[in-house]
Protein backbone atom coordinates (compact mmCIF):
# COMPACT_ATOMS: atom_id res chain seq x y z
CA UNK A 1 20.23 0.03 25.79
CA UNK A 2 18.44 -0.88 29.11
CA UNK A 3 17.31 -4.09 29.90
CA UNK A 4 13.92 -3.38 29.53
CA UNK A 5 14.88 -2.35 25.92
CA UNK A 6 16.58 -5.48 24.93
CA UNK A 7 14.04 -7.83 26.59
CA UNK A 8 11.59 -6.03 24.22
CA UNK A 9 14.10 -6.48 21.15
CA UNK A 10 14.28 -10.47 21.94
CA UNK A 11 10.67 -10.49 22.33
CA UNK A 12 10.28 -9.31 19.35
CA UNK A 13 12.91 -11.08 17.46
CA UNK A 14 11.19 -14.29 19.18
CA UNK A 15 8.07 -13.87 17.41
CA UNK A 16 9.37 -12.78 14.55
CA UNK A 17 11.13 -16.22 14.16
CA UNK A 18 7.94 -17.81 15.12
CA UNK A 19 5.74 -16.63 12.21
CA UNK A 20 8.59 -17.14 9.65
CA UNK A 21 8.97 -20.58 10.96
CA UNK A 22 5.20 -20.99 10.81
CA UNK A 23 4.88 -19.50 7.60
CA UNK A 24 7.50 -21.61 6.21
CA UNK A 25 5.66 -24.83 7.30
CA UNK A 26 2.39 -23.56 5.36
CA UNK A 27 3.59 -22.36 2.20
CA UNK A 28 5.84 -25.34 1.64
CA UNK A 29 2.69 -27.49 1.59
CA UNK A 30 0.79 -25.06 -0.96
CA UNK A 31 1.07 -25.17 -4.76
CA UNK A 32 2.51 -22.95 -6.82
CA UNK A 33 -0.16 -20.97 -7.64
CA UNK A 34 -0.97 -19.95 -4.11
CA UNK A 35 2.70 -19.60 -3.28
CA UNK A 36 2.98 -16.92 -6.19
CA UNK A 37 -0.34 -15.19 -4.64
CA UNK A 38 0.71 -15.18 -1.31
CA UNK A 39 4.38 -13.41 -2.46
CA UNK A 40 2.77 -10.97 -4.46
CA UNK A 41 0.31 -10.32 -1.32
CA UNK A 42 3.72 -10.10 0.67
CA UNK A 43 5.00 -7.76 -1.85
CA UNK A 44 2.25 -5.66 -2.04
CA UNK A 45 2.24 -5.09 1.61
CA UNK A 46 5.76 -4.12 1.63
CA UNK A 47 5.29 -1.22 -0.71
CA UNK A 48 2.38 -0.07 1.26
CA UNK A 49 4.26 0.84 4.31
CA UNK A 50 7.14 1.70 2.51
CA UNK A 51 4.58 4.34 0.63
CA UNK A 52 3.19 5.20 4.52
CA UNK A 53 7.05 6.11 5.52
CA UNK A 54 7.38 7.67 2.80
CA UNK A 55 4.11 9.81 3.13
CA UNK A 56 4.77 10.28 6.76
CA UNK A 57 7.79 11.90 6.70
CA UNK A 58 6.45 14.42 4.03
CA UNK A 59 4.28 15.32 6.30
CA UNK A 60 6.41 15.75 9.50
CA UNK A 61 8.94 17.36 7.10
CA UNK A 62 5.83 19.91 5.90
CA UNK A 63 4.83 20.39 9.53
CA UNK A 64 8.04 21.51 10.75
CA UNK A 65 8.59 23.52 7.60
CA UNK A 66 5.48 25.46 8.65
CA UNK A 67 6.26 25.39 12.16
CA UNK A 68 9.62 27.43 11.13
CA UNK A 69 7.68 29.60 8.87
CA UNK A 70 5.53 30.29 11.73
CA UNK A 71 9.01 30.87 14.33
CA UNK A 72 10.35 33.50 11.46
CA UNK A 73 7.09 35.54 11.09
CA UNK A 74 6.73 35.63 15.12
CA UNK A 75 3.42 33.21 15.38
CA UNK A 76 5.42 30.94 17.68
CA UNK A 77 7.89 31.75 20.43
């Protein structure tokens, strides 16, 4: 990993500790019924990019599917 790399990687992990810490200071002064919306808001963003993974590697798997298809009838060199 270069240095540039892992500068970028602490960065990141630096924030990333920054808005848990900051989230963790708001929610603990909400009441339950907000904490219970804002998790299922949490939740519900989690399986919307796990659904965007998922769709985008169909679709890189269906591109280079029809990139072979296109090797084997001689469309591409």
């Amino acid at each position: 990993m270069s240095i540039l790399s892992y500068l970028e990687v602490k960065k990141c992990q630096k924030k990333k500790k920054q808005i848990i810490e900051r989230l963790s200071d708001i929610v603990s002064d909400l009441p339950d019924a907000k904490k219970e919306r804002l998790l299922g808001v949490a939740e519900g963003m989690s399986i919307m990019k796990e659904a965007q993974e998922v769709d985008s590697e169909k679709k890189w798997g269906e591109i280079n599917e029809q990139k072979s298809n296109d090797r084997s009838c001689g469309r591409i060199n």
